[in-house]
PDB file of N, CA and C in Angstrom:
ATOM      1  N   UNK A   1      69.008  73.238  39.246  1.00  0.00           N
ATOM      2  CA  UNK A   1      69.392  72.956  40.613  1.00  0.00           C
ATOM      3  C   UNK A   1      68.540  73.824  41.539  1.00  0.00           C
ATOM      4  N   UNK A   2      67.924  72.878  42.228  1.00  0.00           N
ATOM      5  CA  UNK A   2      67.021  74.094  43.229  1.00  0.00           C
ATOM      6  C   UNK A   2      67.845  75.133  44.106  1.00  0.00           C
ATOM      7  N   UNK A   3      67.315  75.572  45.222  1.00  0.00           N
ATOM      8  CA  UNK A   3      68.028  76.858  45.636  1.00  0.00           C
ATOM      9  C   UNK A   3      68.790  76.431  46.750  1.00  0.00           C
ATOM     10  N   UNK A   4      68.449  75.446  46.989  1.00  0.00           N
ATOM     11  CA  UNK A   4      69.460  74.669  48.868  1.00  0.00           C
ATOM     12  C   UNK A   4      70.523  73.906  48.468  1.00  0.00           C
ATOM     13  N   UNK A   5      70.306  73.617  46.848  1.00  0.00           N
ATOM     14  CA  UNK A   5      71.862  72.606  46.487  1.00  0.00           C
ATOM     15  C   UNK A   5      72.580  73.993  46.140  1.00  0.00           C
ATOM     16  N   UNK A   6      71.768  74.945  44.746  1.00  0.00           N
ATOM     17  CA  UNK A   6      72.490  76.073  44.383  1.00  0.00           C
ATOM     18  C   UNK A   6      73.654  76.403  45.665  1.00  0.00           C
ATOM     19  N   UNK A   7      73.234  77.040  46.488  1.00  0.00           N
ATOM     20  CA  UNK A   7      73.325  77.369  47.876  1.00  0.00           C
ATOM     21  C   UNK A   7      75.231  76.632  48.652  1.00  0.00           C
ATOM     22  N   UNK A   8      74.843  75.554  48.330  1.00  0.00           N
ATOM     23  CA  UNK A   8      75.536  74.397  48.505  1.00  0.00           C
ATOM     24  C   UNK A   8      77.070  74.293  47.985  1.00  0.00           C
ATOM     25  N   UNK A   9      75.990  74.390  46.617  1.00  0.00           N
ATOM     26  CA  UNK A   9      77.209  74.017  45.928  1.00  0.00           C
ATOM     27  C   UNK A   9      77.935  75.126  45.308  1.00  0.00           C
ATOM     28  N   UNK A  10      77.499  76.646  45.651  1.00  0.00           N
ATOM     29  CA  UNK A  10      78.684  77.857  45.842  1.00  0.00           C
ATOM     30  C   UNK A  10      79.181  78.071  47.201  1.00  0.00           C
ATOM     31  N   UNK A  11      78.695  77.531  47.810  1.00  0.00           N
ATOM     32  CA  UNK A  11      79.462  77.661  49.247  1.00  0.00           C
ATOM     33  C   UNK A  11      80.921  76.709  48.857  1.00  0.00           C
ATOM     34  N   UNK A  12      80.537  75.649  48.714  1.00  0.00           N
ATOM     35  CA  UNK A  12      81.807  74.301  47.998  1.00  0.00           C
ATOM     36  C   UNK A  12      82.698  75.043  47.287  1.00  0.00           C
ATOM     37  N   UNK A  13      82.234  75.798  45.688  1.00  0.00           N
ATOM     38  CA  UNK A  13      82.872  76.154  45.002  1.00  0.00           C
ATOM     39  C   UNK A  13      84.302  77.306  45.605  1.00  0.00           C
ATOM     40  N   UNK A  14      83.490  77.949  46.512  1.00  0.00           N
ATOM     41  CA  UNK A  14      83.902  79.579  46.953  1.00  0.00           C
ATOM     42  C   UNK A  14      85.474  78.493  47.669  1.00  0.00           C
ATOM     43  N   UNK A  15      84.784  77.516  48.816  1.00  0.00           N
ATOM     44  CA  UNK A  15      86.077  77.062  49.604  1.00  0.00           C
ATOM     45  C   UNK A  15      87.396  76.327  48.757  1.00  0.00           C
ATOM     46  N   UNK A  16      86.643  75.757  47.743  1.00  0.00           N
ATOM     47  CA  UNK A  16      87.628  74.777  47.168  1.00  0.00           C
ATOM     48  C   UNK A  16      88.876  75.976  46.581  1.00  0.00           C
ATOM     49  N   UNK A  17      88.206  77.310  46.084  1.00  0.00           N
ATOM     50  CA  UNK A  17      88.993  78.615  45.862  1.00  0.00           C
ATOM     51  C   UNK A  17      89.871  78.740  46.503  1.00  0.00           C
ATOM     52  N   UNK A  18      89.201  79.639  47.646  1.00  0.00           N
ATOM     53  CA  UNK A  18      89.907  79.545  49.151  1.00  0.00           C
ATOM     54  C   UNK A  18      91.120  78.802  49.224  1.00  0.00           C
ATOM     55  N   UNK A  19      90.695  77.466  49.112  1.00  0.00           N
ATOM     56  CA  UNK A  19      91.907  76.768  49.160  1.00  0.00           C
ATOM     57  C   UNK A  19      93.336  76.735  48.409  1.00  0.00           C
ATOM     58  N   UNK A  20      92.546  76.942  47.032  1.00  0.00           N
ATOM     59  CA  UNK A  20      93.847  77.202  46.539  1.00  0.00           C
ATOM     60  C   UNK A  20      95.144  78.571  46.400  1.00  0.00           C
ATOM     61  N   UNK A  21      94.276  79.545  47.397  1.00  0.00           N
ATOM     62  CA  UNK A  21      95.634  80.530  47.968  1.00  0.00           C
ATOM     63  C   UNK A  21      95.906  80.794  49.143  1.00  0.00           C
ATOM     64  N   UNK A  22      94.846  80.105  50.034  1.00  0.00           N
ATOM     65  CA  UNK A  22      95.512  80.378  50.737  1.00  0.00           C
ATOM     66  C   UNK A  22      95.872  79.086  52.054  1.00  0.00           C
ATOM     67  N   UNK A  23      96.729  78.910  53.115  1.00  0.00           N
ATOM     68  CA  UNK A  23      97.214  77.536  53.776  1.00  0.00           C
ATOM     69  C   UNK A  23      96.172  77.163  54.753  1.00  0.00           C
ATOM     70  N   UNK A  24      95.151  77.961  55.238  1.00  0.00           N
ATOM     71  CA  UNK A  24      94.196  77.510  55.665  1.00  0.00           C
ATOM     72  C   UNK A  24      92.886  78.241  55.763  1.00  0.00           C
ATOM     73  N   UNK A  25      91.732  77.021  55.582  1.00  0.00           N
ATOM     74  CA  UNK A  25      90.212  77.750  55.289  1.00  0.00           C
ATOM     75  C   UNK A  25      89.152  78.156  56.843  1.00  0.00           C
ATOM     76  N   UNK A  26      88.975  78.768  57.403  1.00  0.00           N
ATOM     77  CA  UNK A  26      87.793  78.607  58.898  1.00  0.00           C
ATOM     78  C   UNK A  26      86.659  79.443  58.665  1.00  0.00           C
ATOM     79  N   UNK A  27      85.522  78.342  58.570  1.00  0.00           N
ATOM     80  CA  UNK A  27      84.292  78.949  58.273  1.00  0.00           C
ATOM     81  C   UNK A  27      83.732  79.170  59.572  1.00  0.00           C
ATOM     82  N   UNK A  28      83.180  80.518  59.831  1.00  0.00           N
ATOM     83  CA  UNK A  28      82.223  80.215  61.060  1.00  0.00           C
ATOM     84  C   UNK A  28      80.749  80.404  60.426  1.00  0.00           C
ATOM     85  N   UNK A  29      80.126  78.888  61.364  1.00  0.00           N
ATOM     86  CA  UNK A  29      78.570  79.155  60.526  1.00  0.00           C
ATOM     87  C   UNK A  29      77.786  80.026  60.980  1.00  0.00           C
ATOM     88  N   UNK A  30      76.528  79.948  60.413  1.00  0.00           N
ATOM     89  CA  UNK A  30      75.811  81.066  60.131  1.00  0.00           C
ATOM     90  C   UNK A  30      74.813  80.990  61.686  1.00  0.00           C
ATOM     91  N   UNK A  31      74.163  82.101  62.030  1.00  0.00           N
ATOM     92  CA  UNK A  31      73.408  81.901  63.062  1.00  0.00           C
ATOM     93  C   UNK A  31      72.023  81.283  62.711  1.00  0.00           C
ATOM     94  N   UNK A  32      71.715  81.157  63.750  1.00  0.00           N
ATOM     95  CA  UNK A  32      70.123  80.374  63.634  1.00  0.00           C
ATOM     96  C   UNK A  32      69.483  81.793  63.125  1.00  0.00           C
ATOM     97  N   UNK A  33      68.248  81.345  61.972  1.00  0.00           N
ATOM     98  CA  UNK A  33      67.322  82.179  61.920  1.00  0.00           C
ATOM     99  C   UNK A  33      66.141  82.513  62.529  1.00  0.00           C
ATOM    100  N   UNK A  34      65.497  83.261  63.052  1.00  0.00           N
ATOM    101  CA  UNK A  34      64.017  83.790  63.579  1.00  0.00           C
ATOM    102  C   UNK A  34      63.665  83.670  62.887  1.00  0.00           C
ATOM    103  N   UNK A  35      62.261  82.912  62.767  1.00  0.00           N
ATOM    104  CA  UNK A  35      61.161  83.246  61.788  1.00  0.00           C
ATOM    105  C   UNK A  35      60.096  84.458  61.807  1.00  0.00           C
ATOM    106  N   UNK A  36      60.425  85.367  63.115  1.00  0.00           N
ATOM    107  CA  UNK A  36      60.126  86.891  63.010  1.00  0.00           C
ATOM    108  C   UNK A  36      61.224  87.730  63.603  1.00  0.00           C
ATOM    109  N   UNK A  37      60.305  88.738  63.936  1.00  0.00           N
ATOM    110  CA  UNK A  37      61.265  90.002  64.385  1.00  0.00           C
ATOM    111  C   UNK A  37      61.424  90.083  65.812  1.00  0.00           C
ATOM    112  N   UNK A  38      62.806  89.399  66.481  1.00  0.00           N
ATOM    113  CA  UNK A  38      63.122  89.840  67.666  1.00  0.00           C
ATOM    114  C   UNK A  38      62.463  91.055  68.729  1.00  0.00           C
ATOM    115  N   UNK A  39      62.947  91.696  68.528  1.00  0.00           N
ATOM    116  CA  UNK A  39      62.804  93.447  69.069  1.00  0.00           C
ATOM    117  C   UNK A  39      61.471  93.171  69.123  1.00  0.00           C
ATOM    118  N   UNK A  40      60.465  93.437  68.196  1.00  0.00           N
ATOM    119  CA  UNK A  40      59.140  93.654  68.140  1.00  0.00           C
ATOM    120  C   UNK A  40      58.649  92.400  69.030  1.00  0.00           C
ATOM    121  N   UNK A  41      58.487  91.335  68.544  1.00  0.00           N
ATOM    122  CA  UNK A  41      58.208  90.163  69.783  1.00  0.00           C
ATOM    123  C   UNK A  41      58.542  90.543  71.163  1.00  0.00           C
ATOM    124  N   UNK A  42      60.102  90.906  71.481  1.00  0.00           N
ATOM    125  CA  UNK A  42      60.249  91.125  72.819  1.00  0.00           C
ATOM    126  C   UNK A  42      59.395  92.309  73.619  1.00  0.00           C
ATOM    127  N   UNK A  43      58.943  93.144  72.828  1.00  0.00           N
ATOM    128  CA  UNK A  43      59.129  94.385  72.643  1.00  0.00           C
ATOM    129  C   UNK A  43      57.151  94.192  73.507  1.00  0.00           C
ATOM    130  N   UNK A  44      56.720  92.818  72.710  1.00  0.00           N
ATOM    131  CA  UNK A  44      55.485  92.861  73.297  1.00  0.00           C
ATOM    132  C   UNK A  44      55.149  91.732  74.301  1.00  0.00           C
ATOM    133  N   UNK A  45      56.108  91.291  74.823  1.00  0.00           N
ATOM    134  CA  UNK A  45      56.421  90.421  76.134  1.00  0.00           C
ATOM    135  C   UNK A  45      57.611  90.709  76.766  1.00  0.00           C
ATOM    136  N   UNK A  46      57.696  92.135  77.091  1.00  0.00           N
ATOM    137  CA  UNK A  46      58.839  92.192  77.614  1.00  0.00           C
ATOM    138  C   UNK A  46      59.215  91.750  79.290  1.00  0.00           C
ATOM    139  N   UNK A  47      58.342  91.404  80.128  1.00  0.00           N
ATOM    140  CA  UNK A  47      58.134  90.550  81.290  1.00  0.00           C
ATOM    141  C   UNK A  47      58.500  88.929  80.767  1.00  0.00           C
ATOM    142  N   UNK A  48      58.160  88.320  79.911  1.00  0.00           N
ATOM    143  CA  UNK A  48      58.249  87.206  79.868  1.00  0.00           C
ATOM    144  C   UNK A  48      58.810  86.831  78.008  1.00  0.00           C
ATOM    145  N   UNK A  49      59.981  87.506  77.657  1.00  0.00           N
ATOM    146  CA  UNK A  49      60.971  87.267  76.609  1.00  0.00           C
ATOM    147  C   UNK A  49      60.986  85.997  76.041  1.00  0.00           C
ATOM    148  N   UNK A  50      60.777  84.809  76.997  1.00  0.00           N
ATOM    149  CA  UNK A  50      61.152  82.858  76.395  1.00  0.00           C
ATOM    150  C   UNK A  50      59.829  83.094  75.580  1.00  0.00           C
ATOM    151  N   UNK A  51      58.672  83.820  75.536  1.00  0.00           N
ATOM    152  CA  UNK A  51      57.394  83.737  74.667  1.00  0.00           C
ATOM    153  C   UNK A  51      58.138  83.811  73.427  1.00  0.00           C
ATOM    154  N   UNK A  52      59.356  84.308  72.862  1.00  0.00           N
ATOM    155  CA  UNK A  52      59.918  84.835  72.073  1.00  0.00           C
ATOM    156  C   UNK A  52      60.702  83.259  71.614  1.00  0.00           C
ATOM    157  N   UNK A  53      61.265  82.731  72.107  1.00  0.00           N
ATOM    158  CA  UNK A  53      62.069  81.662  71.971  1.00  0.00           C
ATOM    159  C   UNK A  53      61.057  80.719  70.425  1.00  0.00           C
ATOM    160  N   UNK A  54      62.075  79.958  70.355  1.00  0.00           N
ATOM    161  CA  UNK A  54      61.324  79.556  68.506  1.00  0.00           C
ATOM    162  C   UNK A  54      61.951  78.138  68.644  1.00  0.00           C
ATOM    163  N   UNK A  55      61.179  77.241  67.717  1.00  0.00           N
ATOM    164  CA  UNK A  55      62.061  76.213  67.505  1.00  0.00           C
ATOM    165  C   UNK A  55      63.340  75.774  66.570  1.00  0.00           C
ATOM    166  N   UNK A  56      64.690  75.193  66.974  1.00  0.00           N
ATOM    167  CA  UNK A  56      65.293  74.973  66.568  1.00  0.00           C
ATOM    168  C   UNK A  56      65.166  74.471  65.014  1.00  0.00           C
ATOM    169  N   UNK A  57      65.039  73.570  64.589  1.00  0.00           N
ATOM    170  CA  UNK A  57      64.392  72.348  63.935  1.00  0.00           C
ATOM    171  C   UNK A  57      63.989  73.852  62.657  1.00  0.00           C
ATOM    172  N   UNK A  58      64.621  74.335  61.636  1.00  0.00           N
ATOM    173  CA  UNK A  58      63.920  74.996  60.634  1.00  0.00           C
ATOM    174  C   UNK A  58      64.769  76.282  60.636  1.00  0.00           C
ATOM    175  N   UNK A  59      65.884  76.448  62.127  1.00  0.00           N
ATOM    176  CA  UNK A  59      66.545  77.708  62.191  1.00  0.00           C
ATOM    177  C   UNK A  59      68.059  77.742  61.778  1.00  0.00           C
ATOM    178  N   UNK A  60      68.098  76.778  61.454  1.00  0.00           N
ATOM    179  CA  UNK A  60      69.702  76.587  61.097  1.00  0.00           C
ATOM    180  C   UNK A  60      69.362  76.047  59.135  1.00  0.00           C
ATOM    181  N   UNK A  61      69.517  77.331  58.390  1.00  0.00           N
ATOM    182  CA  UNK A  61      69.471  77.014  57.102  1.00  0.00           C
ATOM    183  C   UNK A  61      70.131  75.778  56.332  1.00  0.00           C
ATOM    184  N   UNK A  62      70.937  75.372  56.634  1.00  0.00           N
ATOM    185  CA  UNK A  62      71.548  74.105  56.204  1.00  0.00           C
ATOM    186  C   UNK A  62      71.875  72.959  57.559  1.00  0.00           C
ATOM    187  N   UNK A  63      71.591  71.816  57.505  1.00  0.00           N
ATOM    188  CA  UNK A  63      72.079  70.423  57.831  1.00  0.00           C
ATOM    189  C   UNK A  63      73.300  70.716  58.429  1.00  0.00           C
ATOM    190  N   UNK A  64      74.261  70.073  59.607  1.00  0.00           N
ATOM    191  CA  UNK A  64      75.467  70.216  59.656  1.00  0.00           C
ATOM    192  C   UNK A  64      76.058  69.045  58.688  1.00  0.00           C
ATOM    193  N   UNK A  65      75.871  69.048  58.280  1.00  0.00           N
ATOM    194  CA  UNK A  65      76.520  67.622  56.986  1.00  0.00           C
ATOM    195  C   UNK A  65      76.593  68.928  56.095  1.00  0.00           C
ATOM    196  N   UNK A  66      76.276  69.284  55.800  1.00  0.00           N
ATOM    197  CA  UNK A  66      75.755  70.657  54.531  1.00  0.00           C
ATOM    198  C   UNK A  66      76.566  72.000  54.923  1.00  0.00           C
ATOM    199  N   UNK A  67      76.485  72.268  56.214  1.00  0.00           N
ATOM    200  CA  UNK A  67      77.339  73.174  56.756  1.00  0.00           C
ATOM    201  C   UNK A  67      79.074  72.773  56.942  1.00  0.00           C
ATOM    202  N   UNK A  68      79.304  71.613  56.793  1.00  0.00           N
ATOM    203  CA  UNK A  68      80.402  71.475  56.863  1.00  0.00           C
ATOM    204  C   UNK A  68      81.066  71.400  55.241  1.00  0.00           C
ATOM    205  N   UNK A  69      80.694  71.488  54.231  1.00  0.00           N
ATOM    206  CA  UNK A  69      81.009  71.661  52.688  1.00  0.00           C
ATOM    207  C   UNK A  69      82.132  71.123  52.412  1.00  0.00           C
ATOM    208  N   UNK A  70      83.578  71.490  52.380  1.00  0.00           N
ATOM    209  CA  UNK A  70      84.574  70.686  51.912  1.00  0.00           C
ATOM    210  C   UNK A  70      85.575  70.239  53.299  1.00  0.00           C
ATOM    211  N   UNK A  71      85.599  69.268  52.736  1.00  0.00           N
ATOM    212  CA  UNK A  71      86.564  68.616  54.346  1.00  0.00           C
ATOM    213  C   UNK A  71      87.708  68.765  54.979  1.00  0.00           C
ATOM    214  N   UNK A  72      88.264  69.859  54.140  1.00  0.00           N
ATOM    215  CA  UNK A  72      89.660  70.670  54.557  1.00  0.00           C
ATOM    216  C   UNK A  72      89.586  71.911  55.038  1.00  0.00           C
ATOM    217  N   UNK A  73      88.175  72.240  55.238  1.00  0.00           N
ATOM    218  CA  UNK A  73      88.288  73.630  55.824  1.00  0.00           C
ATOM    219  C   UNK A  73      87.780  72.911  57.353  1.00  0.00           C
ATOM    220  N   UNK A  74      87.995  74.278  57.989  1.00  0.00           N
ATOM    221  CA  UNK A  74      87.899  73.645  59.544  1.00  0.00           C
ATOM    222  C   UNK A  74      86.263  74.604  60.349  1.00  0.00           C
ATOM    223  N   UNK A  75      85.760  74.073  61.154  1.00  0.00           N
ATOM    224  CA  UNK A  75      84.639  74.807  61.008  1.00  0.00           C
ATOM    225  C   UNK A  75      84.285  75.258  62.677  1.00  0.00           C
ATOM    226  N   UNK A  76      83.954  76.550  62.668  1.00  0.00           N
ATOM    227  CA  UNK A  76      83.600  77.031  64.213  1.00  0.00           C
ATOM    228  C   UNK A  76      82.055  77.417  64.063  1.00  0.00           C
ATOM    229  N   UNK A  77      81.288  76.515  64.811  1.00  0.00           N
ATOM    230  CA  UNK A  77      80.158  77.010  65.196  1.00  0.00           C
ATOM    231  C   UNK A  77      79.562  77.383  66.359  1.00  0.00           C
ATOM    232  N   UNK A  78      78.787  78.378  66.712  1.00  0.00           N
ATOM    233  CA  UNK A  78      78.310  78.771  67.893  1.00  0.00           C
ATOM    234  C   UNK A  78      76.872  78.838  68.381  1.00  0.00           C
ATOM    235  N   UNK A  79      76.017  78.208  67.277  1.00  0.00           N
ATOM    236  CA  UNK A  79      74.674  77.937  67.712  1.00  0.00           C
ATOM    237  C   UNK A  79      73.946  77.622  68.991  1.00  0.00           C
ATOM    238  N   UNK A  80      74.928  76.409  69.381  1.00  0.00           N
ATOM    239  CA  UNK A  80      74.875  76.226  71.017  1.00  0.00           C
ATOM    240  C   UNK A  80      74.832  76.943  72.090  1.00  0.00           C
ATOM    241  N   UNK A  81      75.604  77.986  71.698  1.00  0.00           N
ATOM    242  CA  UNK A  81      74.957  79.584  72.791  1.00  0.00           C
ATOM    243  C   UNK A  81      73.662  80.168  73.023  1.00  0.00           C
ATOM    244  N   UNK A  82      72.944  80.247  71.446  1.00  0.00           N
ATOM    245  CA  UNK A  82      71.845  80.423  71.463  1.00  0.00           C
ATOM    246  C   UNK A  82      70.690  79.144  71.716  1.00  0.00           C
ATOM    247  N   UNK A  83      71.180  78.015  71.388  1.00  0.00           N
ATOM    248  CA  UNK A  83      70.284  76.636  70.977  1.00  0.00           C
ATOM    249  C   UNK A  83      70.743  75.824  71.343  1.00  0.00           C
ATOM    250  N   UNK A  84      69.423  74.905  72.390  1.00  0.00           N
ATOM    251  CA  UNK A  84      69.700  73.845  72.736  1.00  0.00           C
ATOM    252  C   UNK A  84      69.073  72.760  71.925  1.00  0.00           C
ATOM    253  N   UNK A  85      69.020  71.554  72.618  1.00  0.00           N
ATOM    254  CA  UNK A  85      68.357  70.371  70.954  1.00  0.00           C
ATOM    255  C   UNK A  85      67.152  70.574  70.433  1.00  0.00           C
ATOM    256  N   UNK A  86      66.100  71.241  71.021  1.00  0.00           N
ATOM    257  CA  UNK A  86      65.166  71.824  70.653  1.00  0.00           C
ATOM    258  C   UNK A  86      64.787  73.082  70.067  1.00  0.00           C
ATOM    259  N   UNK A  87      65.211  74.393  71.372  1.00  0.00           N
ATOM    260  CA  UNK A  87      64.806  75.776  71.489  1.00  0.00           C
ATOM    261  C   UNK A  87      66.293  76.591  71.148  1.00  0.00           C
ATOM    262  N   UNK A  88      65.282  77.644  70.446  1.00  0.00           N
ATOM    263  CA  UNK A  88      66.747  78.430  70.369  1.00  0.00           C
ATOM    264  C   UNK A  88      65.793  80.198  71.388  1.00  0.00           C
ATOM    265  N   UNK A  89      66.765  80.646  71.812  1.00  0.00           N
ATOM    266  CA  UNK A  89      66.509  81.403  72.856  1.00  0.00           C
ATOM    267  C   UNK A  89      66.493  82.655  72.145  1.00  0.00           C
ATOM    268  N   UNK A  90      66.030  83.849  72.652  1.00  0.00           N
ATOM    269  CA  UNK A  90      66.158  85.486  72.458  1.00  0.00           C
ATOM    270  C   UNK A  90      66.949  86.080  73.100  1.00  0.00           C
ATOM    271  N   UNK A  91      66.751  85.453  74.442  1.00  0.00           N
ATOM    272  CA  UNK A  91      67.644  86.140  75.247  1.00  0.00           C
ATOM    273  C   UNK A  91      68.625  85.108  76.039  1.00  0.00           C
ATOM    274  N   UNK A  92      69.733  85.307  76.193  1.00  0.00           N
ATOM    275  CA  UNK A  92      71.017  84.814  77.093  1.00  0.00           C
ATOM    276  C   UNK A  92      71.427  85.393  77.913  1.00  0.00           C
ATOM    277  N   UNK A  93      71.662  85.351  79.166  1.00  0.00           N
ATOM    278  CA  UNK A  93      72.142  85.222  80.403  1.00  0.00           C
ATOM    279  C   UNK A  93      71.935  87.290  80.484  1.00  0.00           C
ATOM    280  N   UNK A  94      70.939  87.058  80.465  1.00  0.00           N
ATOM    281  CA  UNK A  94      69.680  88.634  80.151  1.00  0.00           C
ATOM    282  C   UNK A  94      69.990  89.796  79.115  1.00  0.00           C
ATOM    283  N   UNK A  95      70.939  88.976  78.154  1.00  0.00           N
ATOM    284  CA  UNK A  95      71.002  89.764  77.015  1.00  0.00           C
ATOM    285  C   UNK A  95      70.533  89.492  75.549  1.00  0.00           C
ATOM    286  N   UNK A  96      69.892  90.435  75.120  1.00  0.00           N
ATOM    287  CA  UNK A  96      68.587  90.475  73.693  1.00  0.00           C
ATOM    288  C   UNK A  96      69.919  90.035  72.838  1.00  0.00           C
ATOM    289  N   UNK A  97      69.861  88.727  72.284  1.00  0.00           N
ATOM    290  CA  UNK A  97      70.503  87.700  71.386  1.00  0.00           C
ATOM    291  C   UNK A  97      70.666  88.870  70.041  1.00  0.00           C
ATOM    292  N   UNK A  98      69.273  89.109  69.693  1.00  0.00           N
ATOM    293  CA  UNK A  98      68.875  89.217  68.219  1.00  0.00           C
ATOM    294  C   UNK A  98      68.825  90.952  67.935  1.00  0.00           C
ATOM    295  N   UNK A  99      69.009  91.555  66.589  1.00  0.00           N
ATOM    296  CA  UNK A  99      68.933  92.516  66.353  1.00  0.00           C
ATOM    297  C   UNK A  99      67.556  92.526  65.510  1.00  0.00           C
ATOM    298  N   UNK A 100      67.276  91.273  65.187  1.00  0.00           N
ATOM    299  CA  UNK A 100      66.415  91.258  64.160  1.00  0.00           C
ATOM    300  C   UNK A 100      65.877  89.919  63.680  1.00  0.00           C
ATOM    301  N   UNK A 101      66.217  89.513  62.415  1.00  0.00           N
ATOM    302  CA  UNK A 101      65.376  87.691  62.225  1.00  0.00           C
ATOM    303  C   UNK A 101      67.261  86.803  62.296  1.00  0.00           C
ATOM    304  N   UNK A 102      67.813  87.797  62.479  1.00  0.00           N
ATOM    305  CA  UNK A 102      68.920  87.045  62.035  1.00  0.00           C
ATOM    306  C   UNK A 102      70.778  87.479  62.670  1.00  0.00           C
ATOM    307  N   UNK A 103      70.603  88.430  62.935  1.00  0.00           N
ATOM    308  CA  UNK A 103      71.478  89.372  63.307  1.00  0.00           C
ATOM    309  C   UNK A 103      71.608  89.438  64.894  1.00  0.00           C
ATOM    310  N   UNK A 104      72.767  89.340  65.240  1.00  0.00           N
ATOM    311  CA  UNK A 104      73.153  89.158  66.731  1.00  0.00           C
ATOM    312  C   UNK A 104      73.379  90.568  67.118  1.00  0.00           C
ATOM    313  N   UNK A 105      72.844  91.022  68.726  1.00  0.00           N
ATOM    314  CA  UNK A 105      73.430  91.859  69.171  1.00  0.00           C
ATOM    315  C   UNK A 105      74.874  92.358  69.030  1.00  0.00           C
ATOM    316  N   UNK A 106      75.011  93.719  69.301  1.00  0.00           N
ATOM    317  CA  UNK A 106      76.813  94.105  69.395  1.00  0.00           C
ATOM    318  C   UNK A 106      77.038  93.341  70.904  1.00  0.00           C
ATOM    319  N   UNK A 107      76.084  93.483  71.528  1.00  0.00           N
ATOM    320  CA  UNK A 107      76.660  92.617  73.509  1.00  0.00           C
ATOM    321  C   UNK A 107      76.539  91.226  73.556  1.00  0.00           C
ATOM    322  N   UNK A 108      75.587  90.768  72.799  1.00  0.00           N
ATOM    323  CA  UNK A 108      75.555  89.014  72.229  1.00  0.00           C
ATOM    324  C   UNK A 108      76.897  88.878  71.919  1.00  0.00           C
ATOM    325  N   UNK A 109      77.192  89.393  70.591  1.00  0.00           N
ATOM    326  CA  UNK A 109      78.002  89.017  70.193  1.00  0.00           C
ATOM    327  C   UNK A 109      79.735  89.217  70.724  1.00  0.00           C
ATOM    328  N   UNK A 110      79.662  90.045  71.609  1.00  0.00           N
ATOM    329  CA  UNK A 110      80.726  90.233  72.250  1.00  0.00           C
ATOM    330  C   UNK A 110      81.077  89.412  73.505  1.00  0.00           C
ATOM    331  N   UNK A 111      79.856  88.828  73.989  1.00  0.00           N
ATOM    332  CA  UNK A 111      79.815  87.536  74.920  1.00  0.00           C
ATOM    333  C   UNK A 111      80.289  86.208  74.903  1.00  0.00           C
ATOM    334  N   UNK A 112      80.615  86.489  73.072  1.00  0.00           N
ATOM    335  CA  UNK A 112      80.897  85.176  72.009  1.00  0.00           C
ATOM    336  C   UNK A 112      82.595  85.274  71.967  1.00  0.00           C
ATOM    337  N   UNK A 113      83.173  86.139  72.462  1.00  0.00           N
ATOM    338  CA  UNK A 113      84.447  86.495  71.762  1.00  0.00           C
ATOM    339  C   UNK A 113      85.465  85.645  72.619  1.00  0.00           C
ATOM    340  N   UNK A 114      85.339  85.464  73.914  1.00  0.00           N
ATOM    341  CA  UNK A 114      86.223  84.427  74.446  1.00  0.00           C
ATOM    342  C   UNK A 114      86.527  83.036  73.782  1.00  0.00           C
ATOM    343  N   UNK A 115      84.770  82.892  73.645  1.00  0.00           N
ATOM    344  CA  UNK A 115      84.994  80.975  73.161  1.00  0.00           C
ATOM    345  C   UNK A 115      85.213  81.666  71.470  1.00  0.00           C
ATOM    346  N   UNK A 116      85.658  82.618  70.399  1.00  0.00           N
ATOM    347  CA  UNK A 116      85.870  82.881  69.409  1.00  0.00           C
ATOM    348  C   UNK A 116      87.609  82.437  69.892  1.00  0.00           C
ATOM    349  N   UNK A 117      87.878  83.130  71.127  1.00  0.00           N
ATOM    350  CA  UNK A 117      89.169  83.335  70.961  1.00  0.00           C
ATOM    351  C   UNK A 117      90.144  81.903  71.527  1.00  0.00           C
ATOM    352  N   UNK A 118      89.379  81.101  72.043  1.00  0.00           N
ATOM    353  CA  UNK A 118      89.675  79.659  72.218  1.00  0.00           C
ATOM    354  C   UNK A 118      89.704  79.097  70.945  1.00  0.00           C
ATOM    355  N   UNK A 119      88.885  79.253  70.003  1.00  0.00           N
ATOM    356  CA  UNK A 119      88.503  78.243  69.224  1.00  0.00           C
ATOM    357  C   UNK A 119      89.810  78.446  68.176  1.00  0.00           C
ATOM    358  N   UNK A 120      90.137  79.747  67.982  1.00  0.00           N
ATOM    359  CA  UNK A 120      91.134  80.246  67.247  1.00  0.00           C
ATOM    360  C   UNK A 120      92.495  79.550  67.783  1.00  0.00           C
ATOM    361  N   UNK A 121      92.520  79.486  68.809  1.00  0.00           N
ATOM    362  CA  UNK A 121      93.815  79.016  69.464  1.00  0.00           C
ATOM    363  C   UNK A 121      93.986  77.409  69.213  1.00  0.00           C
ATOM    364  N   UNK A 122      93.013  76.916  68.456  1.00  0.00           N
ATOM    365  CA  UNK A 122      92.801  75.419  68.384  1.00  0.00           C
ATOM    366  C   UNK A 122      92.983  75.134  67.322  1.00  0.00           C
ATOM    367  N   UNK A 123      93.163  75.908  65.954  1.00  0.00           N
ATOM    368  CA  UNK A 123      92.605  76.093  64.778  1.00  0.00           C
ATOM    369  C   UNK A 123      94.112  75.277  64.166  1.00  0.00           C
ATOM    370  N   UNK A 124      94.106  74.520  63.136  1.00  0.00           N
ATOM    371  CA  UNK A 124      95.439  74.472  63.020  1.00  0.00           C
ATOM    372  C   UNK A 124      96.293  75.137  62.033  1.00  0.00           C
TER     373      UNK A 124
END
């Protein structure tokens, strides 16, 4: 099994687990990846940061068909903060997204916590 079904199909395995102790599963997916290093990119356009911006299309490791794995778990994603149908951004509403190729700021990510705390309130 190559490494994107491997991938796949322990993500599946892990939930179908999940499921069986406990009454409900909520995955939140994974962030988009950089194909370099945040900081350092910004670091050398720091006047003009969107030089930094990357394309969508290659940054989200799995498909949302693929990201959604078994159909009883319920799923919160937040990509859309960072990514629109194309571009995924560095920076948001003038705060450095990224810690790194992959890793969200502590202030990114705390920007996230309202619509975290909606989404929770929806959850069933």
């Amino acid at each position: 099994m190559a490494g994107r079904a491997r991938w796949v199909a322990g993500d599946r395995q892990t939930l179908e687990r999940l499921k069986a102790m406990v009454p409900s599963v909520t995955v939140i997916a994974e962030n988009p990846r950089v194909p370099f290093n945040v900081p350092t990119c910004v670091s050398k356009h720091p006047t003009e940061p969107e030089r930094c911006n990357f394309p969508k299309i290659g940054a989200l490791e799995a498909s949302p068909a693929e990201r959604k794995g078994a159909d009883f778990a319920q799923y919160l994603d937040f990509a859309d903060a960072v990514c629109d149908a194309q571009t995924c951004r560095v920076v948001v509403d003038d705060m450095l997204v990224y810690t790194d190729m992959g890793h969200y700021t502590r202030a990114f990510s705390r920007s996230l916590a309202p619509r975290l705390a909606v989404a929770f309130e929806h959850l069933e």
